[in-house]
N, C-alpha and C. Protein backbone atom coordinates (compact mmCIF):
# COMPACT_ATOMS: atom_id res chain seq x y z
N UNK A 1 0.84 -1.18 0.00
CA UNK A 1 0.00 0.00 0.00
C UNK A 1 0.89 1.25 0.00
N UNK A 2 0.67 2.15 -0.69
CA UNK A 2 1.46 3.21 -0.91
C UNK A 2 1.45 4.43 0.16
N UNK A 3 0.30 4.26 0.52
CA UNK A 3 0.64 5.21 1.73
C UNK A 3 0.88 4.58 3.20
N UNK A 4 0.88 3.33 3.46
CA UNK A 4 1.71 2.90 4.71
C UNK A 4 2.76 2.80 4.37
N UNK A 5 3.40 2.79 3.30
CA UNK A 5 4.75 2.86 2.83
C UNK A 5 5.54 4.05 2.46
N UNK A 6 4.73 5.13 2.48
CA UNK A 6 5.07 5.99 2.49
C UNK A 6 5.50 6.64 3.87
N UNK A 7 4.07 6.44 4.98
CA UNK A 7 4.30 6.36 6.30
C UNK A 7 5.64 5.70 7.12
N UNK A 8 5.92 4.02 6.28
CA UNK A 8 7.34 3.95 7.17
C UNK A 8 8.51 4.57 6.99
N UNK A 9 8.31 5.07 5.68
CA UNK A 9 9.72 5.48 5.23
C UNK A 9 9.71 7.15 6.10
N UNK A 10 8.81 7.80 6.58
CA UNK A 10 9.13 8.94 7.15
C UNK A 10 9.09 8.66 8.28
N UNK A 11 8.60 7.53 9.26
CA UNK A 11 9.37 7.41 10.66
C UNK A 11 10.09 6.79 11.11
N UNK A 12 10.63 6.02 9.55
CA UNK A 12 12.01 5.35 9.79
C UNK A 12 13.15 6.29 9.25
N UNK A 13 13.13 7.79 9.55
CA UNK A 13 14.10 8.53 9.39
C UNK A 13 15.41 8.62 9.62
N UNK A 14 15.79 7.56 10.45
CA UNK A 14 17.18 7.40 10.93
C UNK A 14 17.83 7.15 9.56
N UNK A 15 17.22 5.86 9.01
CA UNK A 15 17.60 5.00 8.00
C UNK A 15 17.45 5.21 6.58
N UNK A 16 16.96 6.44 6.68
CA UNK A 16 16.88 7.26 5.07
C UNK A 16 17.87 7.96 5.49
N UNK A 17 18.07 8.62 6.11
CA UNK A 17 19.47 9.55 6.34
C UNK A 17 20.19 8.85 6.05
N UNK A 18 20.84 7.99 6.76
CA UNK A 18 21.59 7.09 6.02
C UNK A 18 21.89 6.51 4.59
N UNK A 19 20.67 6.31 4.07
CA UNK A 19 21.02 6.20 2.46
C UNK A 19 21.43 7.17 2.15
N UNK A 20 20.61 9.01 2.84
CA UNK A 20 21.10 9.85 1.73
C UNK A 20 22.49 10.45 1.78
N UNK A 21 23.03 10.03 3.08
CA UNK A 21 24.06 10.33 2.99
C UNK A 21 25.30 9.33 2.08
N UNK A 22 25.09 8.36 1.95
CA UNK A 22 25.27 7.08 1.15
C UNK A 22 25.41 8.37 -0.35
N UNK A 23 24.10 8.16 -0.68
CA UNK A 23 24.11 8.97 -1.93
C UNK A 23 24.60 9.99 -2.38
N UNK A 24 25.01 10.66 -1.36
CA UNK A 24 25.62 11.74 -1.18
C UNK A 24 27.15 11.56 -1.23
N UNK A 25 27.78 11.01 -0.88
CA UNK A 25 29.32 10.82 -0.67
C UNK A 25 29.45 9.72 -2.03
N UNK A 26 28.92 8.78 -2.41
CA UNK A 26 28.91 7.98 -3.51
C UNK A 26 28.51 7.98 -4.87
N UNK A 27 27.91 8.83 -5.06
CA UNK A 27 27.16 8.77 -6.44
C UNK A 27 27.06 10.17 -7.00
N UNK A 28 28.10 10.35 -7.84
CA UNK A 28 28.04 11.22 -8.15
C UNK A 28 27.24 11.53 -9.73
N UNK A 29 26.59 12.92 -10.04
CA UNK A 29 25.73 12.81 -11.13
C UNK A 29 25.80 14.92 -11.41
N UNK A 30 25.56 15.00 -12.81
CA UNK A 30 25.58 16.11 -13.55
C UNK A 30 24.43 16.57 -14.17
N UNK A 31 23.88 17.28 -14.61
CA UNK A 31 22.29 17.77 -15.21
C UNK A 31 22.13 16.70 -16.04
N UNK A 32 22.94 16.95 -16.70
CA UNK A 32 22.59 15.54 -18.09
C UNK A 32 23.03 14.18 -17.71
N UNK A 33 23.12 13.57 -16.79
CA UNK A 33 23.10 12.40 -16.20
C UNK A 33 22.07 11.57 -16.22
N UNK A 34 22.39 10.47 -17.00
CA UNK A 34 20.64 9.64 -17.03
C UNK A 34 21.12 8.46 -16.06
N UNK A 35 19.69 8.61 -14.66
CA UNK A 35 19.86 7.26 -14.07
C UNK A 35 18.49 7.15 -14.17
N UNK A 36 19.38 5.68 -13.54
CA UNK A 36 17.94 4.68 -13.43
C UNK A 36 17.83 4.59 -11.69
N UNK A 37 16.86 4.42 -11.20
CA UNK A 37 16.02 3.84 -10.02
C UNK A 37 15.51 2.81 -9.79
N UNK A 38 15.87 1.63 -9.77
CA UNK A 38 15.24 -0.08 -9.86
C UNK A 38 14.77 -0.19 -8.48
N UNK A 39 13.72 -0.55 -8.11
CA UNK A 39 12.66 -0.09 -7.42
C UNK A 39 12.62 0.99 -6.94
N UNK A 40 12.13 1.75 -7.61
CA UNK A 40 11.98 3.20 -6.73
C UNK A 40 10.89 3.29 -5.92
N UNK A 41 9.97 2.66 -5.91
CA UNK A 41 8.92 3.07 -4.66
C UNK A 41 8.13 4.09 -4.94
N UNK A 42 7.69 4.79 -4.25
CA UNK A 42 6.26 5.99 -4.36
C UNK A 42 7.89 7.39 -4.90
N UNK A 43 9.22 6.54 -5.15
CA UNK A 43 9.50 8.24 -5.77
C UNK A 43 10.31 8.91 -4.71
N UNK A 44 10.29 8.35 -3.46
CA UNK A 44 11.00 8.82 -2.41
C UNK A 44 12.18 10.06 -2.48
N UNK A 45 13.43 8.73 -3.47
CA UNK A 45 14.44 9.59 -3.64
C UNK A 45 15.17 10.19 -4.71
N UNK A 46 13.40 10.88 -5.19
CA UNK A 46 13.45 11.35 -6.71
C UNK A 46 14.44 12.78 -6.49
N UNK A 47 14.00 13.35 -5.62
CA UNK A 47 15.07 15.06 -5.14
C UNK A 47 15.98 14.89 -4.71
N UNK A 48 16.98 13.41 -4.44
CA UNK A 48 18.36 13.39 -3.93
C UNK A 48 19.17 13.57 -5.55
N UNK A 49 18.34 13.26 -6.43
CA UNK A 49 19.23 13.32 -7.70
C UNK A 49 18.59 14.52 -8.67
N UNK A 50 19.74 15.24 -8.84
CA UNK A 50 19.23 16.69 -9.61
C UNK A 50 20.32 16.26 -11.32
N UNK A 51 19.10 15.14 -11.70
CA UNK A 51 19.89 14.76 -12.99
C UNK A 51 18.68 14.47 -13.36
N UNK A 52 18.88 14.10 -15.33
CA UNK A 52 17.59 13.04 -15.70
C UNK A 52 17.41 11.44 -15.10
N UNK A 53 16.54 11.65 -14.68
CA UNK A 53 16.06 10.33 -13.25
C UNK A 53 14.63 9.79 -14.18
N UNK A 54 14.99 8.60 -14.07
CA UNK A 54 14.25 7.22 -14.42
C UNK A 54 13.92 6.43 -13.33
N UNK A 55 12.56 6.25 -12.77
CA UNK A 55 12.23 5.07 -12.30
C UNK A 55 11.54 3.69 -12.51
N UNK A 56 11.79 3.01 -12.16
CA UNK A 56 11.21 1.47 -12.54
C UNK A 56 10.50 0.67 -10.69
N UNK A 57 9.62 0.16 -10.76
CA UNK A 57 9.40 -0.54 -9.60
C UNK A 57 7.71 -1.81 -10.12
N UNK A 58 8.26 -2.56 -9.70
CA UNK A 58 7.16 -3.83 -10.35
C UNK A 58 5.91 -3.21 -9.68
N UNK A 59 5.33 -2.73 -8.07
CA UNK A 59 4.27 -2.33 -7.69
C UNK A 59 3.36 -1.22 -8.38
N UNK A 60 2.32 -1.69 -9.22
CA UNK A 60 1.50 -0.38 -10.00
C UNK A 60 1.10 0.71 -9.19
N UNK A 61 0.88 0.26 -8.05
CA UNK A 61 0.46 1.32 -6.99
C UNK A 61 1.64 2.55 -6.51
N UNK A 62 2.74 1.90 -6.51
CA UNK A 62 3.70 3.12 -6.02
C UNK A 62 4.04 3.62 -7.26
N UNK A 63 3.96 2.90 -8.23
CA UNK A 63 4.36 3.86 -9.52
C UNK A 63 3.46 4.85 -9.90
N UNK A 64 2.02 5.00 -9.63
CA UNK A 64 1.27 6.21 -9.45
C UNK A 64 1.55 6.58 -8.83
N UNK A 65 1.64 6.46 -7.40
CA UNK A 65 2.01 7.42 -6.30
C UNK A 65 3.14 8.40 -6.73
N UNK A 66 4.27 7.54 -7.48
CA UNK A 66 5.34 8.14 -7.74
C UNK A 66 5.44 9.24 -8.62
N UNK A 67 4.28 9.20 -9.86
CA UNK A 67 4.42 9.91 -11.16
C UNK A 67 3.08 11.19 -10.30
N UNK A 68 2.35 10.75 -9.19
CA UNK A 68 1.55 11.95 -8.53
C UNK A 68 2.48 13.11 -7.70
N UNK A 69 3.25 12.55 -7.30
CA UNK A 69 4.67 13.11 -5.83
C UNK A 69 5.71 13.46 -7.30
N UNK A 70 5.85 12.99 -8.26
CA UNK A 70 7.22 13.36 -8.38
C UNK A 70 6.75 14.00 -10.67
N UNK A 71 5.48 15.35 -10.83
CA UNK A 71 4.93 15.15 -12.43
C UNK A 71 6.08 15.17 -13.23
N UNK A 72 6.13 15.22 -14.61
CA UNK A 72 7.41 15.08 -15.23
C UNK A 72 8.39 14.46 -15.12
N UNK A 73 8.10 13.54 -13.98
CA UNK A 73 9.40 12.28 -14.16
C UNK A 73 8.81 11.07 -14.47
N UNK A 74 9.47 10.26 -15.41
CA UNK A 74 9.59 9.35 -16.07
C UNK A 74 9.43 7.76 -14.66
N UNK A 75 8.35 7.27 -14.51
CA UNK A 75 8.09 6.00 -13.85
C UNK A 75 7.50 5.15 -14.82
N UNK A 76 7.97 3.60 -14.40
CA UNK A 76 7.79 3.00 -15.19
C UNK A 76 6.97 1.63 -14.06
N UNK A 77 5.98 0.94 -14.53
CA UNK A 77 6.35 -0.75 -14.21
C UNK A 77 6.57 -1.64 -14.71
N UNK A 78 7.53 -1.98 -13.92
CA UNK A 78 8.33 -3.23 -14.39
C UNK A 78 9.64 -3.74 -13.38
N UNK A 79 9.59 -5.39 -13.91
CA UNK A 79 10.44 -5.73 -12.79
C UNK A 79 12.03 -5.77 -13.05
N UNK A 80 12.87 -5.57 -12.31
CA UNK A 80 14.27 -5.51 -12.09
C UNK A 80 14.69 -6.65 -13.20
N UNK A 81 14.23 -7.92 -12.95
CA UNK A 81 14.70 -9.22 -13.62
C UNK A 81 14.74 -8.72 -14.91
N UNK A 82 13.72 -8.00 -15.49
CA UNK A 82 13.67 -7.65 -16.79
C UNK A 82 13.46 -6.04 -17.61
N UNK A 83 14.88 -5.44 -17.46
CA UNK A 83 14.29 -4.15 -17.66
C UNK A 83 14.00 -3.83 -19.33
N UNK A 84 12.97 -2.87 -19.47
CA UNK A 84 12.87 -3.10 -21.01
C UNK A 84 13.66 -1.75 -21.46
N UNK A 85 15.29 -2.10 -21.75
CA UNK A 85 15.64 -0.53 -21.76
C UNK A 85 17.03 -1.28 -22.87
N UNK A 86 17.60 -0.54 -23.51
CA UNK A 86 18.62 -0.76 -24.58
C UNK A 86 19.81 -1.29 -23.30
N UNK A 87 20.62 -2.18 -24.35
CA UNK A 87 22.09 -2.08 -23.40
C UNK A 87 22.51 -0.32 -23.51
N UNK A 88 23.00 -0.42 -22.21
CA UNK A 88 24.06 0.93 -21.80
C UNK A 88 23.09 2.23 -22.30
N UNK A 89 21.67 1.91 -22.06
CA UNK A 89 21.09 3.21 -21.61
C UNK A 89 21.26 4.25 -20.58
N UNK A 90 21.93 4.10 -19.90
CA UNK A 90 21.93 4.83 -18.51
C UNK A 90 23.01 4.82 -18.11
N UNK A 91 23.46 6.38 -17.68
CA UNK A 91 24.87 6.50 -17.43
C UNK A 91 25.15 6.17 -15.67
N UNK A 92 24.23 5.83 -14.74
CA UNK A 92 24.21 5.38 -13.40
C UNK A 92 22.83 4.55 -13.37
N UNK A 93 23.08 3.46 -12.46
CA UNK A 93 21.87 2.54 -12.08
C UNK A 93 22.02 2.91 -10.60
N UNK A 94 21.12 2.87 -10.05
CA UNK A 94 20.82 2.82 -8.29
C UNK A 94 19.77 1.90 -7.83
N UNK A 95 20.13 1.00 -6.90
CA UNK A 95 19.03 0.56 -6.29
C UNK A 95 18.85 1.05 -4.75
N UNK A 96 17.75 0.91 -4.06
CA UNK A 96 17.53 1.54 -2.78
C UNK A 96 17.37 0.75 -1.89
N UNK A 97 17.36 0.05 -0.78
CA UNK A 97 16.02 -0.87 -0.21
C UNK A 97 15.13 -1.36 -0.71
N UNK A 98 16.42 -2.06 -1.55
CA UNK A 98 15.07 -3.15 -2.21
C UNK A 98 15.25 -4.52 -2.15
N UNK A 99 16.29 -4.75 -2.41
CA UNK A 99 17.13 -6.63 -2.47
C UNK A 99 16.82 -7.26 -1.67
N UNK A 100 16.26 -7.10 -0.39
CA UNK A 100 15.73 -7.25 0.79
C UNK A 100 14.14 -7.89 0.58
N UNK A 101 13.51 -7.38 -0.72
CA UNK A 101 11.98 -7.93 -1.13
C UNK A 101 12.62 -9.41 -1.99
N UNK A 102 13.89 -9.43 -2.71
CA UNK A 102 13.85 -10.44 -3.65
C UNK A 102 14.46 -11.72 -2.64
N UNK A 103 14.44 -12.93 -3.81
CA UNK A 103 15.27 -14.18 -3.81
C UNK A 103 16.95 -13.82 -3.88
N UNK A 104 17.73 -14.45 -3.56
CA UNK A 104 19.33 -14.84 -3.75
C UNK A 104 18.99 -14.68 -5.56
N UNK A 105 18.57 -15.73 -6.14
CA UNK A 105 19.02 -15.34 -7.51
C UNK A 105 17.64 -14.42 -8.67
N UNK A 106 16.62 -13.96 -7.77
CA UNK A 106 16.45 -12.72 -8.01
C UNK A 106 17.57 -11.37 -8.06
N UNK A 107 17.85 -11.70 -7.01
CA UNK A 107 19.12 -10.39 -6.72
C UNK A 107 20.11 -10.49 -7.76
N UNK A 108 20.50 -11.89 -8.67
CA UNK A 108 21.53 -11.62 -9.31
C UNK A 108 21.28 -11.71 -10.44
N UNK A 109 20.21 -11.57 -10.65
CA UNK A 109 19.63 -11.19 -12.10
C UNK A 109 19.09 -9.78 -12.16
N UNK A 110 18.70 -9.16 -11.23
CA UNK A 110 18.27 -7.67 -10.96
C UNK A 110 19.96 -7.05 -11.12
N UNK A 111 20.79 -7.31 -10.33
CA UNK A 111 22.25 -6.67 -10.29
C UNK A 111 22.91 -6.75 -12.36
N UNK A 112 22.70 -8.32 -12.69
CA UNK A 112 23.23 -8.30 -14.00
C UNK A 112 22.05 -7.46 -14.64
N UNK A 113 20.88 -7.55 -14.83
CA UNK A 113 19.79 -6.68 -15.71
C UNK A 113 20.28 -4.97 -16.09
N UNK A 114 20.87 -4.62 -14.52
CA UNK A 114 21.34 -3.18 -14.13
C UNK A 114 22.68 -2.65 -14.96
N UNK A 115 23.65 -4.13 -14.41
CA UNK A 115 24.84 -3.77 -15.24
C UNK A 115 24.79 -3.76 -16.82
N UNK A 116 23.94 -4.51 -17.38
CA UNK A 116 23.83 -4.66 -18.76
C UNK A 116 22.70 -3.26 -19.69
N UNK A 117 22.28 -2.26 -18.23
CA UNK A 117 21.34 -0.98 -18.93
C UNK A 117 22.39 0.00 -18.38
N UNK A 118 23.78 -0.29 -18.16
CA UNK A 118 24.52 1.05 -17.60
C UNK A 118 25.86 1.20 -18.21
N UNK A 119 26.10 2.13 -18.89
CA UNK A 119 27.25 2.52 -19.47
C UNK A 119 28.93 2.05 -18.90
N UNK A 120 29.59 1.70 -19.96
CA UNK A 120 31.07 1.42 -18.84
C UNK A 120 31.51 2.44 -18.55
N UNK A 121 30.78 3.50 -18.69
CA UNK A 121 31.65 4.88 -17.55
C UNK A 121 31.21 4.37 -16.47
N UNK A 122 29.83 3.76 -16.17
CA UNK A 122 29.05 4.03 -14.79
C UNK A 122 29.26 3.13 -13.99
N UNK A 123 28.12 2.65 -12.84
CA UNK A 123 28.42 1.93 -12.01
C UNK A 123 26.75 1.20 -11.47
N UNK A 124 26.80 0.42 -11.10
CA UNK A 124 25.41 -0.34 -9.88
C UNK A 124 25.80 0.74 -8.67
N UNK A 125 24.71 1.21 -8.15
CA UNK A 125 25.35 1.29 -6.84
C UNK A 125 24.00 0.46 -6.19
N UNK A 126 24.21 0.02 -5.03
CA UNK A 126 23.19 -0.75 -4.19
C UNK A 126 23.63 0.19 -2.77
N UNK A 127 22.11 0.67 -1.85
CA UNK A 127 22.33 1.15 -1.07
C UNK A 127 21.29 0.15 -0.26
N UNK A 128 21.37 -0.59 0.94
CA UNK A 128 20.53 -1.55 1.44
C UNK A 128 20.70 -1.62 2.92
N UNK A 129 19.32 -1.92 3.35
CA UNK A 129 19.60 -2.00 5.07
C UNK A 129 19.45 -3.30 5.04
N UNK A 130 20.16 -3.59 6.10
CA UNK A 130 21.14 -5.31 6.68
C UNK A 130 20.94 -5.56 7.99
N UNK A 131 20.36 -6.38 8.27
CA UNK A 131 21.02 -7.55 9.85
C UNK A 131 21.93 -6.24 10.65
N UNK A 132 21.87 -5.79 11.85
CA UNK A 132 22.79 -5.08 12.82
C UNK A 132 24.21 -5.91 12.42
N UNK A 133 25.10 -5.13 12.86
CA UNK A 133 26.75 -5.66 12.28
C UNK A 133 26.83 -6.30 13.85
N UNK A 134 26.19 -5.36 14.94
CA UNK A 134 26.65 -5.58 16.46
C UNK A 134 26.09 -6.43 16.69
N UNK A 135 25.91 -7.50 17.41
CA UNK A 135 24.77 -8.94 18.08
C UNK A 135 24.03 -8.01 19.11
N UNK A 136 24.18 -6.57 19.96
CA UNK A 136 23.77 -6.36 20.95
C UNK A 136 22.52 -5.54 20.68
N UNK A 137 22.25 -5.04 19.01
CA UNK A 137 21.42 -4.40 18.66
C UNK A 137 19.95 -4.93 18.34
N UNK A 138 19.86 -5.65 19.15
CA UNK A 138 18.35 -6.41 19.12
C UNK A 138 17.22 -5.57 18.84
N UNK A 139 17.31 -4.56 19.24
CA UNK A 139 15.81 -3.85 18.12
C UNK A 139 16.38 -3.50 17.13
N UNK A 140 17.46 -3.45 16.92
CA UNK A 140 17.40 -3.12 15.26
C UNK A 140 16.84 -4.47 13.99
N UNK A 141 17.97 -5.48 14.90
CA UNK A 141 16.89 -7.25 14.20
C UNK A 141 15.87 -6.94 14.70
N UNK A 142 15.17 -6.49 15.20
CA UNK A 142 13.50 -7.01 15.42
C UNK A 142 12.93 -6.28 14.45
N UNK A 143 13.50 -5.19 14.02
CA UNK A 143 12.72 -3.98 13.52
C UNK A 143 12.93 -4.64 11.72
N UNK A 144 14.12 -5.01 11.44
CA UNK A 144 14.19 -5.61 10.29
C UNK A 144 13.69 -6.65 10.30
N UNK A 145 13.92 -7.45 10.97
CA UNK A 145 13.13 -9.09 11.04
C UNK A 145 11.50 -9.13 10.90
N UNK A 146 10.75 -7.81 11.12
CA UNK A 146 9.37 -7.46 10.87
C UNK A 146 9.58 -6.87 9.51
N UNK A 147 10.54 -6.43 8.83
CA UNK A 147 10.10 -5.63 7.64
C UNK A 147 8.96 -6.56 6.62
N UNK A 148 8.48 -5.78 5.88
CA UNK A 148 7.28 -6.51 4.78
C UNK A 148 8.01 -7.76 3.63
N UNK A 149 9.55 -7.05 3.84
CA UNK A 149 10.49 -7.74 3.11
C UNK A 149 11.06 -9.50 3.41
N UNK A 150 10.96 -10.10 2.36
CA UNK A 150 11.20 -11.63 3.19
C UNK A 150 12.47 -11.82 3.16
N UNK A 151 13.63 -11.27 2.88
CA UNK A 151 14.86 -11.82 2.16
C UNK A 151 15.60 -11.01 2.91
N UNK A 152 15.58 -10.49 4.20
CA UNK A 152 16.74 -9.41 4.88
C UNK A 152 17.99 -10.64 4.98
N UNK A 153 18.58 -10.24 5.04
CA UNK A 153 20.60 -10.64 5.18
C UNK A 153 21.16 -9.80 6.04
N UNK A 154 22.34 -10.41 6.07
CA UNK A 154 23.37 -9.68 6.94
C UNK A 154 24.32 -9.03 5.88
N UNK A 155 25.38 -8.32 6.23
CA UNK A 155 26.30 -7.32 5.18
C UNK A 155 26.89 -8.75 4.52
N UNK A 156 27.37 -9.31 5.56
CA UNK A 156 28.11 -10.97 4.86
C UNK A 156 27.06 -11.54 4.06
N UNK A 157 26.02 -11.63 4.28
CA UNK A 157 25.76 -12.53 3.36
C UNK A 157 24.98 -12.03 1.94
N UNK A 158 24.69 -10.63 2.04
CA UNK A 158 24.73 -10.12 0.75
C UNK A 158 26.23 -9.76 0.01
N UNK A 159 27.12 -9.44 0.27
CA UNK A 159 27.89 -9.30 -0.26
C UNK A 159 28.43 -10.57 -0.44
N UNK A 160 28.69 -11.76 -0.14
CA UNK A 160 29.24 -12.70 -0.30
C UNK A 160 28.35 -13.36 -1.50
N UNK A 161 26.86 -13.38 -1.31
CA UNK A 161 25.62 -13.61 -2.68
C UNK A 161 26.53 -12.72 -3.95
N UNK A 162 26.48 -11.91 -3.61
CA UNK A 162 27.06 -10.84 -4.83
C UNK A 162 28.23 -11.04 -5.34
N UNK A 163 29.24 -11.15 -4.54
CA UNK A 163 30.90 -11.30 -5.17
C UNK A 163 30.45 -13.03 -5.66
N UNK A 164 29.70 -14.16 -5.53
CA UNK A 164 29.79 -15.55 -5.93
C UNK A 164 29.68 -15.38 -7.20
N UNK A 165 29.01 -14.28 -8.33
CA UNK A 165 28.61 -14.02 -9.63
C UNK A 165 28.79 -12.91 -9.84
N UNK A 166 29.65 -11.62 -9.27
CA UNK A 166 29.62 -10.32 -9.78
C UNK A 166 30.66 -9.54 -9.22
N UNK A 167 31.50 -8.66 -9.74
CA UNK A 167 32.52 -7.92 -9.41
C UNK A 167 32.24 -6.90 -8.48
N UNK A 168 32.62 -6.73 -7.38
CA UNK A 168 32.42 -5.59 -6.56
C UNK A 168 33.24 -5.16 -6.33
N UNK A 169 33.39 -3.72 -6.59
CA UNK A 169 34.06 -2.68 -6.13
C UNK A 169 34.35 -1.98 -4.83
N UNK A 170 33.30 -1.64 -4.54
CA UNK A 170 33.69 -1.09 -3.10
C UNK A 170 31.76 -1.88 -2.22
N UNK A 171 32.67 -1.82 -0.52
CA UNK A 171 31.44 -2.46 0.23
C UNK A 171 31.95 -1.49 1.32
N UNK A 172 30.78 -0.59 1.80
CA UNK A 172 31.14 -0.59 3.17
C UNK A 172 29.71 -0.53 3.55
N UNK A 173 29.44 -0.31 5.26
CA UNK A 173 28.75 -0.20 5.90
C UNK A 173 28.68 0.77 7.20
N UNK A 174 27.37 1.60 7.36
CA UNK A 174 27.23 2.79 8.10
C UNK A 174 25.90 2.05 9.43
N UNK A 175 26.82 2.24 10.75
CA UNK A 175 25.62 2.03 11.54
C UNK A 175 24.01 2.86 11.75
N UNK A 176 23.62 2.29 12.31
CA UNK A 176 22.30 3.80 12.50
C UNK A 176 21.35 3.08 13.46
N UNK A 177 19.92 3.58 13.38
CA UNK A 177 18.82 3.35 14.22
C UNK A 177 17.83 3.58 13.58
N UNK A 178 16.46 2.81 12.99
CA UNK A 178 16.97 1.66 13.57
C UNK A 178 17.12 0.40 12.68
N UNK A 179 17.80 0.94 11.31
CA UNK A 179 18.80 -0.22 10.88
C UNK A 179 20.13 0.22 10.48
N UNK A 180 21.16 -0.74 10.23
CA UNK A 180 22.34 -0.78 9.39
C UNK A 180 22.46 -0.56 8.64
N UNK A 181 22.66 -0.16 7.60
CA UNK A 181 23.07 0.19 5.86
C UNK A 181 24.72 -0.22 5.61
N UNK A 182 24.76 -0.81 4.32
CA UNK A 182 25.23 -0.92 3.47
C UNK A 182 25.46 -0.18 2.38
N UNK A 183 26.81 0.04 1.76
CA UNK A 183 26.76 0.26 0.29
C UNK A 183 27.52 -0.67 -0.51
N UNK A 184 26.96 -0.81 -2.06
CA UNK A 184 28.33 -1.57 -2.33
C UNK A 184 27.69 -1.31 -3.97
N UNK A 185 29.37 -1.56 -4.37
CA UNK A 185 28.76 -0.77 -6.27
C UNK A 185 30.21 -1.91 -6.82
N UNK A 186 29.09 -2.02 -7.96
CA UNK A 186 29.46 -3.40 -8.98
C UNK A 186 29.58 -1.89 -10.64
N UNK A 187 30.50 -2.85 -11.13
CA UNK A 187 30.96 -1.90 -12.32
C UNK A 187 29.97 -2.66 -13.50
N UNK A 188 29.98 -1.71 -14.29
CA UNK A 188 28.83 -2.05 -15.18
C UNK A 188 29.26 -3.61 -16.20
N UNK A 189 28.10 -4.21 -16.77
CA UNK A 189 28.91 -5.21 -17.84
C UNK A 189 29.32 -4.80 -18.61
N UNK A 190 29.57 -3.95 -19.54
CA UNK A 190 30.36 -3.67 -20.48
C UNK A 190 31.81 -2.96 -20.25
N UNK A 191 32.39 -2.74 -18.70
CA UNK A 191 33.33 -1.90 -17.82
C UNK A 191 34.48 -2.87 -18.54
N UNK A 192 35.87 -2.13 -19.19
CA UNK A 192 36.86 -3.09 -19.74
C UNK A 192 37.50 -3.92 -18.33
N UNK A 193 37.30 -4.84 -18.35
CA UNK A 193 38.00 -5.73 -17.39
C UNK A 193 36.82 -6.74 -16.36
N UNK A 194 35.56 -6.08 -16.88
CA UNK A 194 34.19 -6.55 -15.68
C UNK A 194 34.03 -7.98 -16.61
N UNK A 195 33.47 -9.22 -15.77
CA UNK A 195 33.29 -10.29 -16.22
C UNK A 195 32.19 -9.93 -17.02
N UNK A 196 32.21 -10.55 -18.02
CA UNK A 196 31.10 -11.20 -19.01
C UNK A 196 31.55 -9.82 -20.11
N UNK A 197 32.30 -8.97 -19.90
CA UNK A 197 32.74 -7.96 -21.31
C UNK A 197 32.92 -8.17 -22.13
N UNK A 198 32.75 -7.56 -22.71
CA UNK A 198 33.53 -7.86 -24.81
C UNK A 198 34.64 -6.66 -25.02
N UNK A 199 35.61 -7.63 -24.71
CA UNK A 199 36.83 -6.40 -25.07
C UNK A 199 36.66 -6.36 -26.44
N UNK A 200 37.10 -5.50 -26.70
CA UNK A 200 38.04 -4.75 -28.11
C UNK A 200 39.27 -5.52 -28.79
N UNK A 201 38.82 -6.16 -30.17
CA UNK A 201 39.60 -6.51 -31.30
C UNK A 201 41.21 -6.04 -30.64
């Protein structure tokens, strides 16, 4: 539902700060910058990016919400597994809090789908809340362990899902309240040196 979801995401404010600061120190973007948004949701973090912004999210409901909250931007539905977009349309892919709704090899078909719509200048970035890093943070697991999401992980075990089939670049992780975040950014498929490339004659 789009507006209880809209509702958690503003009193789970700890944990959007956190992404945006994520987004902020990581992802960098220019007016003419085309990204993508693979699940974007009701549109949330359509004003962290002052570029041409694309969203995609399989729920029909937040994708109205999204194109109501956010006129003149481009929402789409459709799912991650299958984006309907040219190779190397998009000079950045982002995902948000989302990997957390899919399967293990959902996730690595959403991550390859991304790398194969993003330019080898660009990058995946994945920004995701995780399992507490500390064992002592028990409401933070409780608070994730209730999310709507069936597939929460720990930093290990998404990143370890990820590096088994995909190049990662950088991983870190930012504590908070009341979840953990993650970042971690995979270089695009066509990046000279990224598995599955086609070098040059």
């Amino acid at each position: 539902n789009p507006l209880v979801f809209g509702l958690t995401q503003k009193y789970l404010g700890g944990t959007t700060r956190i992404y945006r600061a994520f987004i902020g120190e990581r992802i960098r973007v220019a007016n003419d910058t085309r990204l993508l948004d693979v699940g974007c949701g009701i549109g949330n973090f359509r004003d962290d990016f002052k570029c041409s912004y694309s969203g995609v999210d399989i729920n029909p409901g937040f994708v109205e919400s999204a194109r109501r909250q956010c006129p003149g931007t481009e929402f789409h539905v459709m799912s991650g597994t299958g984006l309907n977009f040219a190779d190397e349309e998009f000079d950045q892919v982002v995902t948000i809090a989302t990997l957390h709704h899919i399967d293990d090899a959902g996730v690595v078909d959403t991550i390859q789908e991304a790398r194969r719509v993003c330019r080898n200048s660009g990058k995946v970035h994945i920004i995701e809340a995780i399992y507490p890093l500390k064992p002592y943070k028990i409401l933070n697991y409780l608070v994730f362990a209730l999310d709507r999401g069936r597939h929460q992980r720990t930093f290990e075990q998404l990143r370890t899902l990820l590096a088994s089939q995909l190049p990662i670049e950088v991983a870190e992780t930012k504590s908070g309240f009341p979840h953990d975040v993650c970042y971690i950014s995979i270089p695009a498929l066509t990046a000279p040196g990224a598995p599955g490339a086609v070098e040059p004659p």
